[in-house]
C-alpha atoms as a PDB file:
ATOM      1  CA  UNK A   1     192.525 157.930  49.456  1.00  0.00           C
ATOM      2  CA  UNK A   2     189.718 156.242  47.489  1.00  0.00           C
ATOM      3  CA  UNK A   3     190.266 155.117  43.857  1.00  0.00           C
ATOM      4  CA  UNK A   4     187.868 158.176  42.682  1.00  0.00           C
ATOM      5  CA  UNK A   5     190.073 160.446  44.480  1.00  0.00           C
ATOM      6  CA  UNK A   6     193.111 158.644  42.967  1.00  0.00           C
ATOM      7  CA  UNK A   7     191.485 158.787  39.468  1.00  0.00           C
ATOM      8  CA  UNK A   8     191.298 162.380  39.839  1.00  0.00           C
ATOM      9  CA  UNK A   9     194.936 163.077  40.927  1.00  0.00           C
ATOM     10  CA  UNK A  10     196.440 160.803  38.518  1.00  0.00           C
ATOM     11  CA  UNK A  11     194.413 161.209  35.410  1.00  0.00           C
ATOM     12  CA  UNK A  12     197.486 159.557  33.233  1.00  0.00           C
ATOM     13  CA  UNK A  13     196.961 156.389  35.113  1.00  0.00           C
ATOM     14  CA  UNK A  14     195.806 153.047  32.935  1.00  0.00           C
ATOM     15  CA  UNK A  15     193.872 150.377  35.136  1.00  0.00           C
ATOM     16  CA  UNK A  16     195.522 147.348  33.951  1.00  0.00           C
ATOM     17  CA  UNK A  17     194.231 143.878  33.194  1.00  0.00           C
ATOM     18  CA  UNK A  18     197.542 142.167  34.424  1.00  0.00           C
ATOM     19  CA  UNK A  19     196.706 138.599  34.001  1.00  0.00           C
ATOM     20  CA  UNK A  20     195.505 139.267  30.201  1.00  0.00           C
ATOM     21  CA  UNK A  21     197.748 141.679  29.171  1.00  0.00           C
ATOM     22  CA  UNK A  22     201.556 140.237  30.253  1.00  0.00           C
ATOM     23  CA  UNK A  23     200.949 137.259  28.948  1.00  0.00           C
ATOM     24  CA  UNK A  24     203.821 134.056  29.354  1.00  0.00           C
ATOM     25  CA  UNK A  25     206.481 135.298  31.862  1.00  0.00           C
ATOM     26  CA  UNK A  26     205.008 137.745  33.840  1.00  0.00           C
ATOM     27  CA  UNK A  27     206.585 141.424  34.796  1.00  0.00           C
ATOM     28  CA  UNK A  28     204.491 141.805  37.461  1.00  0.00           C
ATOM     29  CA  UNK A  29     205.133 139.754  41.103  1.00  0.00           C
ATOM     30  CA  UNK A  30     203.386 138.639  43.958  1.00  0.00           C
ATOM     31  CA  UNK A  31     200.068 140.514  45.082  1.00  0.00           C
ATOM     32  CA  UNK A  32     198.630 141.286  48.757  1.00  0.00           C
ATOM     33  CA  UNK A  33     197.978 138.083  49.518  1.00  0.00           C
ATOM     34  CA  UNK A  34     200.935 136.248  48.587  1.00  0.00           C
ATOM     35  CA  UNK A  35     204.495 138.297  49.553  1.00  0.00           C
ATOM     36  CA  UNK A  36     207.054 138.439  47.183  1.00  0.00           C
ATOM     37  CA  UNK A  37     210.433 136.196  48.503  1.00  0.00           C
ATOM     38  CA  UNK A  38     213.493 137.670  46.457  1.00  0.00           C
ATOM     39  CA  UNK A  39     216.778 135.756  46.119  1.00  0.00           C
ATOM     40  CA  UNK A  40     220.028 138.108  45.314  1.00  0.00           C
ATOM     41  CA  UNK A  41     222.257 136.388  42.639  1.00  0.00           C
ATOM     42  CA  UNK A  42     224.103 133.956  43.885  1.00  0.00           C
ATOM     43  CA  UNK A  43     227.613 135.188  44.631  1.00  0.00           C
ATOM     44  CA  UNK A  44     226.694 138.737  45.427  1.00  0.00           C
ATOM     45  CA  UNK A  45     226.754 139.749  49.277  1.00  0.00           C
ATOM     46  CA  UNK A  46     225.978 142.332  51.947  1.00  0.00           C
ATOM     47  CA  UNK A  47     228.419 145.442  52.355  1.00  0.00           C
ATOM     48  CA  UNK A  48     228.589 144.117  56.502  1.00  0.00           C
ATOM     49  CA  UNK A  49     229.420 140.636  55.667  1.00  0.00           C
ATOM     50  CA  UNK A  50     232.523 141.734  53.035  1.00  0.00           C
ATOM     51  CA  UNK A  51     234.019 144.114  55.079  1.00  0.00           C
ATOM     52  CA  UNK A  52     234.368 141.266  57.701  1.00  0.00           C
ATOM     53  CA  UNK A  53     235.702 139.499  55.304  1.00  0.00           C
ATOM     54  CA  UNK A  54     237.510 141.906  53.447  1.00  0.00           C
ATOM     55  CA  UNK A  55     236.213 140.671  50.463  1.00  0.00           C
ATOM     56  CA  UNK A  56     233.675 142.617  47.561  1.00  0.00           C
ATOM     57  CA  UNK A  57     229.608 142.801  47.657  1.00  0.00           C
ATOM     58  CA  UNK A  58     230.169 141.554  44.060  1.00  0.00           C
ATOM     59  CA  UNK A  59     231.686 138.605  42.211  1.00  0.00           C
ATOM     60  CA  UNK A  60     234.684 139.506  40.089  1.00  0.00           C
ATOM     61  CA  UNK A  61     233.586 139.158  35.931  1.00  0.00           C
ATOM     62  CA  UNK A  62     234.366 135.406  34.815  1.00  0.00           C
ATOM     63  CA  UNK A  63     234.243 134.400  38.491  1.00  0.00           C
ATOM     64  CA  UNK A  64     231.708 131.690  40.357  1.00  0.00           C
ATOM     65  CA  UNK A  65     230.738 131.903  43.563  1.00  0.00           C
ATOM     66  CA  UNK A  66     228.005 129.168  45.421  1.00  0.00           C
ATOM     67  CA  UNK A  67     227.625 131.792  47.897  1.00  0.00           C
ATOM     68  CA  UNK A  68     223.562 132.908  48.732  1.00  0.00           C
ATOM     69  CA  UNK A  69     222.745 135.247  51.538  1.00  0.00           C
ATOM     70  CA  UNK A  70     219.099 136.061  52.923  1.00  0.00           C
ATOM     71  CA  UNK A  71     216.138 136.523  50.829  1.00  0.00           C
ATOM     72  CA  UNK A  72     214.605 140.082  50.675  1.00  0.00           C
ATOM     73  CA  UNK A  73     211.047 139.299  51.979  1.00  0.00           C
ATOM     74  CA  UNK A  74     208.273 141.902  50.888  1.00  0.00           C
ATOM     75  CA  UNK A  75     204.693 142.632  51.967  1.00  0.00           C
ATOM     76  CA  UNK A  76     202.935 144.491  48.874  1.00  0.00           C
ATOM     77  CA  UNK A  77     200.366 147.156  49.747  1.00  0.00           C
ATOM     78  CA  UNK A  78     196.782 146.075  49.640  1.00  0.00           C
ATOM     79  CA  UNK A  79     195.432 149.563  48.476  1.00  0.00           C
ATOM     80  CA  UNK A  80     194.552 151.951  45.584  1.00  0.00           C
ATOM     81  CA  UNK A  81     195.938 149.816  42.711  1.00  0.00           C
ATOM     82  CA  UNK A  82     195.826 152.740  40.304  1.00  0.00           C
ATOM     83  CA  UNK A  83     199.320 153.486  41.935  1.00  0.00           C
ATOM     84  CA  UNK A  84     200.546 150.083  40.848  1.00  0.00           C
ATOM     85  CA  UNK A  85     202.168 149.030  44.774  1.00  0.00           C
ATOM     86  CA  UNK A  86     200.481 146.326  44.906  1.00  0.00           C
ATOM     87  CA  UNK A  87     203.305 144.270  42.982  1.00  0.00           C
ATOM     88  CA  UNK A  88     206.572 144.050  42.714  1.00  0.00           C
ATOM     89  CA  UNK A  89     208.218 144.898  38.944  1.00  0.00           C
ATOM     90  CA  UNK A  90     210.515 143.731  36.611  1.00  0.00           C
ATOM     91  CA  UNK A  91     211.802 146.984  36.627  1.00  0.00           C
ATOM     92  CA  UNK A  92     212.593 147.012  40.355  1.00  0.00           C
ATOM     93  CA  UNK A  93     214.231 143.505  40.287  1.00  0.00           C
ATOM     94  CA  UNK A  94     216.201 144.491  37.490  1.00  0.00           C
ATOM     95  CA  UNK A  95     217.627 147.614  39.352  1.00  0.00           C
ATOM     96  CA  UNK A  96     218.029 145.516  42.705  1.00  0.00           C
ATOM     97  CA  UNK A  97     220.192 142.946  40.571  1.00  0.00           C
ATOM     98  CA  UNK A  98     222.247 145.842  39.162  1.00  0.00           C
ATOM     99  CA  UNK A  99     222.877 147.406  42.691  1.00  0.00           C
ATOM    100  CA  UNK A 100     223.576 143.664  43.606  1.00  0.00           C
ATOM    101  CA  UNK A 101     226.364 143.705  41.030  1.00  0.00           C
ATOM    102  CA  UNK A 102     227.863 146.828  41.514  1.00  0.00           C
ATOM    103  CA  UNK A 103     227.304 148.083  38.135  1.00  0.00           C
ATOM    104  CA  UNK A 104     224.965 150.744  40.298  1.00  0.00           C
ATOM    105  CA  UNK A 105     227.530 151.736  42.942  1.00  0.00           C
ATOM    106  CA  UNK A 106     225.822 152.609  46.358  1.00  0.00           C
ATOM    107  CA  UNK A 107     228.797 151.821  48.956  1.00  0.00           C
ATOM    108  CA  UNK A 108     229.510 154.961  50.839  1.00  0.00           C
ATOM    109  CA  UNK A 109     226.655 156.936  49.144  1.00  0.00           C
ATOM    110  CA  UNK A 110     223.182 158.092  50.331  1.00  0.00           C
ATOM    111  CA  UNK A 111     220.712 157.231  48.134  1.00  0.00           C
ATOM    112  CA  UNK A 112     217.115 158.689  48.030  1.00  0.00           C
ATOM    113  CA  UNK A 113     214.468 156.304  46.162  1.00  0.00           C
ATOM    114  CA  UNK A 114     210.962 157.502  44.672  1.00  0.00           C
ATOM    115  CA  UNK A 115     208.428 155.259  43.872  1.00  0.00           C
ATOM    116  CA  UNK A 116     209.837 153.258  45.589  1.00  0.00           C
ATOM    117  CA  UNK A 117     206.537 150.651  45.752  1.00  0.00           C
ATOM    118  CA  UNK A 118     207.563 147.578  47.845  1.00  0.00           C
ATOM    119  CA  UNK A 119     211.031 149.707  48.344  1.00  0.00           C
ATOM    120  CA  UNK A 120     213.645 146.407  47.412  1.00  0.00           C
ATOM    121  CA  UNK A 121     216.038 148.733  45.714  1.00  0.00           C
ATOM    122  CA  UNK A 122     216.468 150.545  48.600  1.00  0.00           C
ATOM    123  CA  UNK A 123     216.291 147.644  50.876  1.00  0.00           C
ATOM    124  CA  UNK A 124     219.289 146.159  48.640  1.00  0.00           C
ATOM    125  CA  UNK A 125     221.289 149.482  48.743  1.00  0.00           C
ATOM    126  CA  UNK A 126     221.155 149.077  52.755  1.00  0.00           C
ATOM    127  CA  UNK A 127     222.582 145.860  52.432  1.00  0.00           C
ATOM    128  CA  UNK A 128     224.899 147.222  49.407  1.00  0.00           C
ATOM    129  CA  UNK A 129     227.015 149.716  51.852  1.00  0.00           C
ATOM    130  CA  UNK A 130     224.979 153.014  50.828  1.00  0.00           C
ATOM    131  CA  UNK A 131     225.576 155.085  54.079  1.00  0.00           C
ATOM    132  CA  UNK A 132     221.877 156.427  54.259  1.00  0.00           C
ATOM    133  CA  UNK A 133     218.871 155.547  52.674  1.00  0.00           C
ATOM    134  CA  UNK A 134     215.542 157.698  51.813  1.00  0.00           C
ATOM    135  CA  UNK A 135     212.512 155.667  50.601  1.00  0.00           C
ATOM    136  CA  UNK A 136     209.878 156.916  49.078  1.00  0.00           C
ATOM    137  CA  UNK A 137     206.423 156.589  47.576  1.00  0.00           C
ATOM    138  CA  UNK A 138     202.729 158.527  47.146  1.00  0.00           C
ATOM    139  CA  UNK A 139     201.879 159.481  50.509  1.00  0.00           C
ATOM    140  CA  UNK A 140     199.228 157.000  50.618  1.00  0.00           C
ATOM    141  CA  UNK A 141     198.951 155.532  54.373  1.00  0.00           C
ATOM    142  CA  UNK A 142     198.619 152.016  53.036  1.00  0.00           C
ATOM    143  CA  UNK A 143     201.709 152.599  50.859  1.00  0.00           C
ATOM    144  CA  UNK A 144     204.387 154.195  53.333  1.00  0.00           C
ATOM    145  CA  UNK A 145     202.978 151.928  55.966  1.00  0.00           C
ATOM    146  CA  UNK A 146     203.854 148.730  54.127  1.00  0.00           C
ATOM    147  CA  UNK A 147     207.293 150.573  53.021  1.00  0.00           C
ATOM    148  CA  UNK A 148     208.184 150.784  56.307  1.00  0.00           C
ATOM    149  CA  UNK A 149     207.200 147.123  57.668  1.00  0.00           C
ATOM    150  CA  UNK A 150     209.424 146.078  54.572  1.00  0.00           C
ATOM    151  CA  UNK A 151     212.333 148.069  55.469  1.00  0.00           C
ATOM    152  CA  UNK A 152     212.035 147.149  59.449  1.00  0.00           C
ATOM    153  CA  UNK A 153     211.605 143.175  58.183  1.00  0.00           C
ATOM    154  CA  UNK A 154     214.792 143.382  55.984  1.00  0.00           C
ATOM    155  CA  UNK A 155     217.540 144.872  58.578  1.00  0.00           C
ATOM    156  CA  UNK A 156     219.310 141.676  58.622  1.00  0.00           C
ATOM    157  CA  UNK A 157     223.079 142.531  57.301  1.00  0.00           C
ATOM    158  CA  UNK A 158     222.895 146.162  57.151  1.00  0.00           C
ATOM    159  CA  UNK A 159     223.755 148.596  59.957  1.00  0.00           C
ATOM    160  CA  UNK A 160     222.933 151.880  57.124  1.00  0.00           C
ATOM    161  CA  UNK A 161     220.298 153.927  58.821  1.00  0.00           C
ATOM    162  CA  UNK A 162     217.272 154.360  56.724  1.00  0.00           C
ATOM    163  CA  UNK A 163     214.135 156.401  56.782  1.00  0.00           C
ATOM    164  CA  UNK A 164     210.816 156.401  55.163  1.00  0.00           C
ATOM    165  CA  UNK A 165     208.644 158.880  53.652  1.00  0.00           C
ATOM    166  CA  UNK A 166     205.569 159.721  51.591  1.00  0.00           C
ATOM    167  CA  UNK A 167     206.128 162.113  49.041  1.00  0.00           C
ATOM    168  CA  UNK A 168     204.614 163.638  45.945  1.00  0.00           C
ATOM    169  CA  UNK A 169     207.130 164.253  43.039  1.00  0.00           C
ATOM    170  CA  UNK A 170     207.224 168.213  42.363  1.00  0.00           C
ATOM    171  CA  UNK A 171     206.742 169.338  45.262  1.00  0.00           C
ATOM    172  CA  UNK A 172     209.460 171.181  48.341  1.00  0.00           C
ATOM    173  CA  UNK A 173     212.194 168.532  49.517  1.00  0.00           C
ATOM    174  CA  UNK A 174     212.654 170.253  52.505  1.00  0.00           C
ATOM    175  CA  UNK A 175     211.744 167.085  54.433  1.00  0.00           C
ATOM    176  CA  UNK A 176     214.031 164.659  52.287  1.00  0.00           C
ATOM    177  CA  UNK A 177     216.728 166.540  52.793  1.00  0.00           C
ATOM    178  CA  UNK A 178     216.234 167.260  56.598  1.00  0.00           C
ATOM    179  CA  UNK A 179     216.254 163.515  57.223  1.00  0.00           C
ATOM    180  CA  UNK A 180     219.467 163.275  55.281  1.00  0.00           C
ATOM    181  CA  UNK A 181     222.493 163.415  57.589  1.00  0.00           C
ATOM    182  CA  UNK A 182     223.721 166.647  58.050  1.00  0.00           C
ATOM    183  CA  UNK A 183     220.607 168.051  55.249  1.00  0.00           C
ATOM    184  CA  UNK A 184     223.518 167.852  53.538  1.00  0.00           C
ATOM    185  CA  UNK A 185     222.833 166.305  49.991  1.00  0.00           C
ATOM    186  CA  UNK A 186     222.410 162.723  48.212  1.00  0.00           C
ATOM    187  CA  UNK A 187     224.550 161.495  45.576  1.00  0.00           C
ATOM    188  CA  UNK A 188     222.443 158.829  44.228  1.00  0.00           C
ATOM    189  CA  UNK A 189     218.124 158.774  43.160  1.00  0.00           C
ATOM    190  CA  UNK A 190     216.718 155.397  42.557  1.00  0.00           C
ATOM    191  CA  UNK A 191     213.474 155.122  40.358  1.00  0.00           C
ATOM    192  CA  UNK A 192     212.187 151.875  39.099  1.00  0.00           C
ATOM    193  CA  UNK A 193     209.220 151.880  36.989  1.00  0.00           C
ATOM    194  CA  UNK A 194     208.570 155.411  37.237  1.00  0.00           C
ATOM    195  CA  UNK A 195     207.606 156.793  34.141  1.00  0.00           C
ATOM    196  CA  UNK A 196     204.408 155.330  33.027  1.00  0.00           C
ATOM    197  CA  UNK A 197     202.123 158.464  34.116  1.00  0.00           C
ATOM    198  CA  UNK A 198     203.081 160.807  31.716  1.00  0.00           C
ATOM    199  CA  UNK A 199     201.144 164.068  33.722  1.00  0.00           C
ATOM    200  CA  UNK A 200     203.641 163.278  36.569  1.00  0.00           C
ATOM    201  CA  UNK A 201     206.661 163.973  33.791  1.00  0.00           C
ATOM    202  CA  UNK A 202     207.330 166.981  34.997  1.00  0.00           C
ATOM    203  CA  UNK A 203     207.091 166.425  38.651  1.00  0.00           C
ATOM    204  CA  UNK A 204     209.297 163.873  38.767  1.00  0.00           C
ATOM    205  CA  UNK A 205     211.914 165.699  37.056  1.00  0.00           C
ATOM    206  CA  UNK A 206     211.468 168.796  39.219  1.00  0.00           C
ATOM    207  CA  UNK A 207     212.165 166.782  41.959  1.00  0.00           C
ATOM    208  CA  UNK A 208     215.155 164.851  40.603  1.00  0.00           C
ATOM    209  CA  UNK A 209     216.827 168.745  39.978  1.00  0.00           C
ATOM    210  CA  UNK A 210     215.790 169.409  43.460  1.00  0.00           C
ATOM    211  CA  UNK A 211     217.902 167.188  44.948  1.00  0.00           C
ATOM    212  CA  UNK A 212     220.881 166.941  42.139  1.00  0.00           C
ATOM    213  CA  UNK A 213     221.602 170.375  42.506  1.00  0.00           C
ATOM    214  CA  UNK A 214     222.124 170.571  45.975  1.00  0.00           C
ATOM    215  CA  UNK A 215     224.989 167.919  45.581  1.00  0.00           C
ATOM    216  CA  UNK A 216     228.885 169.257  44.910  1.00  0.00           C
ATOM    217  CA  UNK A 217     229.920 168.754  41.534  1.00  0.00           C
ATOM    218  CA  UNK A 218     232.592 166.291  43.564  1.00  0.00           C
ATOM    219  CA  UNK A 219     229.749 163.961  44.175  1.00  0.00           C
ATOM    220  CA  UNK A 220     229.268 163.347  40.601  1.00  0.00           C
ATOM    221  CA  UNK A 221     225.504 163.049  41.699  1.00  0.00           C
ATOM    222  CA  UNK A 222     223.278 160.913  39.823  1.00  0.00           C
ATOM    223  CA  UNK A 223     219.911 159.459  38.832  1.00  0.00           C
ATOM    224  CA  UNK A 224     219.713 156.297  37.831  1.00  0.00           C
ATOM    225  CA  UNK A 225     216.199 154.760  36.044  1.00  0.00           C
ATOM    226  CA  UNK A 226     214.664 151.070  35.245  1.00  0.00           C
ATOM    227  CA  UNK A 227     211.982 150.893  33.245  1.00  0.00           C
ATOM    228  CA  UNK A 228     209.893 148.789  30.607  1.00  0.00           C
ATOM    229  CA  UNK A 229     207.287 150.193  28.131  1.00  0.00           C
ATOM    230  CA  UNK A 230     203.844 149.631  29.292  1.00  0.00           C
ATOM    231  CA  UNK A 231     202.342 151.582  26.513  1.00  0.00           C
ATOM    232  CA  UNK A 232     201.905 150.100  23.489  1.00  0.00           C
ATOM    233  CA  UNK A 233     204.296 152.052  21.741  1.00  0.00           C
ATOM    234  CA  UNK A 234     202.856 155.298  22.743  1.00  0.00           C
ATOM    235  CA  UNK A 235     206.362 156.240  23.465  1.00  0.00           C
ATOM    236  CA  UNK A 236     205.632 158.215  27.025  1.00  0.00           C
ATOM    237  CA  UNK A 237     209.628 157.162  28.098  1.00  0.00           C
ATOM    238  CA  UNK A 238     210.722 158.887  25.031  1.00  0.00           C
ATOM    239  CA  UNK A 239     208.864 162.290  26.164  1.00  0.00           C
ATOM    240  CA  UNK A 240     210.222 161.888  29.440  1.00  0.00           C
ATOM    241  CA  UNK A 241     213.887 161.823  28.517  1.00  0.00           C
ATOM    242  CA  UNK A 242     213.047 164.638  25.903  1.00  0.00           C
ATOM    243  CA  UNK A 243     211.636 166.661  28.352  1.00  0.00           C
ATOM    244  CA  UNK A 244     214.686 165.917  30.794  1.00  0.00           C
ATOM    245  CA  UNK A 245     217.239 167.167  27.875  1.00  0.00           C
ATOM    246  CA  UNK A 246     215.028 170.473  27.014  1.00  0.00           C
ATOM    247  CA  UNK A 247     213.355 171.885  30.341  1.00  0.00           C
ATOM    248  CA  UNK A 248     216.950 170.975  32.243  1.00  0.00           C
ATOM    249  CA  UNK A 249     219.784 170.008  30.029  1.00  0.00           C
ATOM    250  CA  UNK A 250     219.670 166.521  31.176  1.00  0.00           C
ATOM    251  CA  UNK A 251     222.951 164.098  30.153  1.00  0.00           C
ATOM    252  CA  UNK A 252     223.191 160.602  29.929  1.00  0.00           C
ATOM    253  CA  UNK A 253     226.156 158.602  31.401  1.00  0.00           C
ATOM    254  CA  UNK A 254     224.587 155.334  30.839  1.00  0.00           C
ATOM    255  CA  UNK A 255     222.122 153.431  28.245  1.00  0.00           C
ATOM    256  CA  UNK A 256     221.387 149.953  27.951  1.00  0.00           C
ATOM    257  CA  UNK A 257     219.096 147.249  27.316  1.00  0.00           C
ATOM    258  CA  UNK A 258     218.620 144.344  29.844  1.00  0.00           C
ATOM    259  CA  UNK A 259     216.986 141.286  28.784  1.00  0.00           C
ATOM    260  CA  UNK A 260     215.158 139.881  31.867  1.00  0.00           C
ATOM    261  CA  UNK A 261     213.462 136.168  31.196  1.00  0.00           C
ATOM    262  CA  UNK A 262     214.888 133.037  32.490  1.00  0.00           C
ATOM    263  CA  UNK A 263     216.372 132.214  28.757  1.00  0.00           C
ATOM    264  CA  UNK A 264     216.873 135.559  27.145  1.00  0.00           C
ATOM    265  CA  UNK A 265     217.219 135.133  23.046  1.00  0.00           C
ATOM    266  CA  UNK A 266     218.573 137.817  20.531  1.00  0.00           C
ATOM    267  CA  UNK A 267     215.250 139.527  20.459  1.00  0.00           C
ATOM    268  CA  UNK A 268     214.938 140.210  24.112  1.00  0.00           C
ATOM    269  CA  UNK A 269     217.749 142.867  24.049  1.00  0.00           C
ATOM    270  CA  UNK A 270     216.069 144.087  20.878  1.00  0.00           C
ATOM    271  CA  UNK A 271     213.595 147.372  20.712  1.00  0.00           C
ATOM    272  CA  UNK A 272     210.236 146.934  22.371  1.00  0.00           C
ATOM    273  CA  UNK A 273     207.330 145.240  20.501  1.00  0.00           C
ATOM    274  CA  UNK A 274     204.155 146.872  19.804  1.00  0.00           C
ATOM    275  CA  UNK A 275     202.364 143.675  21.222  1.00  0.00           C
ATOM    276  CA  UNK A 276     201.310 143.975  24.796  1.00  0.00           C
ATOM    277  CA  UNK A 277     201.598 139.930  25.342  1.00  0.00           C
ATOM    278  CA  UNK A 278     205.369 140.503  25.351  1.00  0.00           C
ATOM    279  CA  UNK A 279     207.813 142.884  26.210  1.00  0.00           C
ATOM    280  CA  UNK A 280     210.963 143.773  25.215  1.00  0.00           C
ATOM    281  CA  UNK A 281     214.004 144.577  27.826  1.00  0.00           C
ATOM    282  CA  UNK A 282     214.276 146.748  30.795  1.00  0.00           C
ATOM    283  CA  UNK A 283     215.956 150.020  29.800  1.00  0.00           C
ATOM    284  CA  UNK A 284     218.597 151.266  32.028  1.00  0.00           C
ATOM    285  CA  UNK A 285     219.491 154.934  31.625  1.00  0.00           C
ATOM    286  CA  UNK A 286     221.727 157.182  34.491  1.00  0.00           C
ATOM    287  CA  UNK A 287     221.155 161.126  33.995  1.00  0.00           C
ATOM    288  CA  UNK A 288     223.195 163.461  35.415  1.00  0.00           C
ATOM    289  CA  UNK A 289     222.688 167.590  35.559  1.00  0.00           C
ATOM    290  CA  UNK A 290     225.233 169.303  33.559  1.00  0.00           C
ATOM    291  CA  UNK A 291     228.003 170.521  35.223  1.00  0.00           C
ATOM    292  CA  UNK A 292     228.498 174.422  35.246  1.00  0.00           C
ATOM    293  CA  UNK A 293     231.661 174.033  32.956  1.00  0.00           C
ATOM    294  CA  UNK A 294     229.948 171.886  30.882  1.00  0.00           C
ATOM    295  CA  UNK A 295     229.695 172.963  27.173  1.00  0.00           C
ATOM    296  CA  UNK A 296     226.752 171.778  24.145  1.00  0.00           C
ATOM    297  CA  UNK A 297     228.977 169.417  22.904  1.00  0.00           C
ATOM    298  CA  UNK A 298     228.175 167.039  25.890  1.00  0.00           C
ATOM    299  CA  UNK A 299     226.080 163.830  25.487  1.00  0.00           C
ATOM    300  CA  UNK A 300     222.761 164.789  25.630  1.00  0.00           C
ATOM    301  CA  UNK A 301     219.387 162.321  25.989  1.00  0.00           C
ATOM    302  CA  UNK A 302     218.150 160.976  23.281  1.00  0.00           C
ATOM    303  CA  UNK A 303     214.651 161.621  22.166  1.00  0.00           C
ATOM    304  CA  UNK A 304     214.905 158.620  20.114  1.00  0.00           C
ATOM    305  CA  UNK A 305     213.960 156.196  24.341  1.00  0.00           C
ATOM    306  CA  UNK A 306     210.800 154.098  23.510  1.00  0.00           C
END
């Protein structure tokens, strides 16, 4: 695809001036030319090396651990950069860490990522004991190419079978779900960073009822987001969630604010800043479809997401 033809499709897409407009501590990493090398937290490790050791992928709260395993090594896609995979994102880190952690809880589930970029969340949920793994971006050949070198360079400690796909939010999931074991279902939707082109709002969420609703209520199915604001307080994350709550009755398990520089103060958990030369936290949110015996007093999303 050329970047006129990707202008066209994605007419919500900003061309950004990275270097000028992130300023200090950058929330953008690596670039075609120079992989990205990620290091897990230290005292975190692989689903296949705990169960050896009967241990847990995660250290205990109030626990220290000197233990490291592998780096996550990622090629980034030298191709349309109106499509943003040509970096990795704070976003994405973020969401790795949390997998890393367990505070996202992928053992024994299959997990389907979208826009999925470089694809480390779903290279860390592999390595976190999911069961299966989809990853997917833009069907761009560039994009799912480089996907799937990542994802074949990063097998070390994970024996989950994964498979990669291009895909374009909105429309059938016949193929993600015939590539799921048994087309059975997933339990768990990754999305890092994926809410910045508002046109693709309601696409994305389309697609993220697709696949919820084919999951039993038993699976207590869910779709879990990272994401900063890019915008200059245009508030396109708010619409999104709005749109989640009013077009599908969208509920929110989880909400929080996760301050991501090396020496977070007070302010980096507070609400974003208008100023493009620095960025507040990454916002965590988990949705979940209401359940058929669900009633209006449930927890519904706010409106109020910046």
């Amino acid at each position: 695809m050329s970047e006129a033809d990707a202008e066209a499709e994605h007419p919500g897409a900003v061309l950004l001036d990275l270097d000028g407009l992130f300023g200090g501590e950058r929330v953008n990493h690596g670039d075609p030319e120079e992989p990205f090398v990620w290091t897990p937290p230290r005292g975190t490790t692989s689903a296949k090396e705990a169960d050896a050791k009967g241990e847990s992928t995660a250290t205990e709260e109030g626990q220290q651990s000197d233990k490291q395993e592998p780096p996550v090594k990622l090629r980034l896609a030298n191709g349309n950069v109106h499509l943003m995979a040509q970096h990795v994102w704070q976003s994405s880190i973020t969401l790795a860490e949390e997998i890393c952690h367990g505070r996202v809880d992928v053992k024994g589930k299959r997990v389907l990522e979208l826009g999925a970029g470089a694809a480390l969340p779903g290279i860390v949920s592999r390595r976190r004991g999911a069961t299966f793994v989809a990853i997917t971006d833009y069907p761009e050949d560039v994009i799912v190419e480089n996907m799937t070198h990542n994802v074949k360079a990063n097998e070390l400690d994970t024996d989950a079978p994964a498979v990669v796909r291009g895909f374009k939010w909105g429309e059938p999931i016949d193929d993600l779900m015939a590539c799921c074991p048994d087309g059975d279902y997933y339990d768990t939707i990754l999305m890092a960073d994926t809410l910045w082109m508002e046109n693709q709002h309601e696409n994305l969420l389309q697609t993220c009822v697709d696949i919820l609703k084919r999951a039993p209520p038993e699976a207590e199915a869910v779709a879990v987001l990272t994401y900063m604001n890019h915008d200059d307080g245009r508030g396109v994350a708010g619409r999104f969630f709005a749109k989640a709550q009013e077009l599908h009755g969208f509920q929110v398990s989880s909400d929080r604010r996760i301050a991501w520089r090396a020496n977070p103060t007070e302010e980096d958990y507070e609400s974003d800043s208008d100023d493009p030369d620095r960025y507040g936290p990454v916002h965590f949110r988990t949705l979940r479809l209401p359940s058929p015996t669900s009633n209006t007093s449930s927890e519904a999303v706010s409106t109020e997401a910046q």
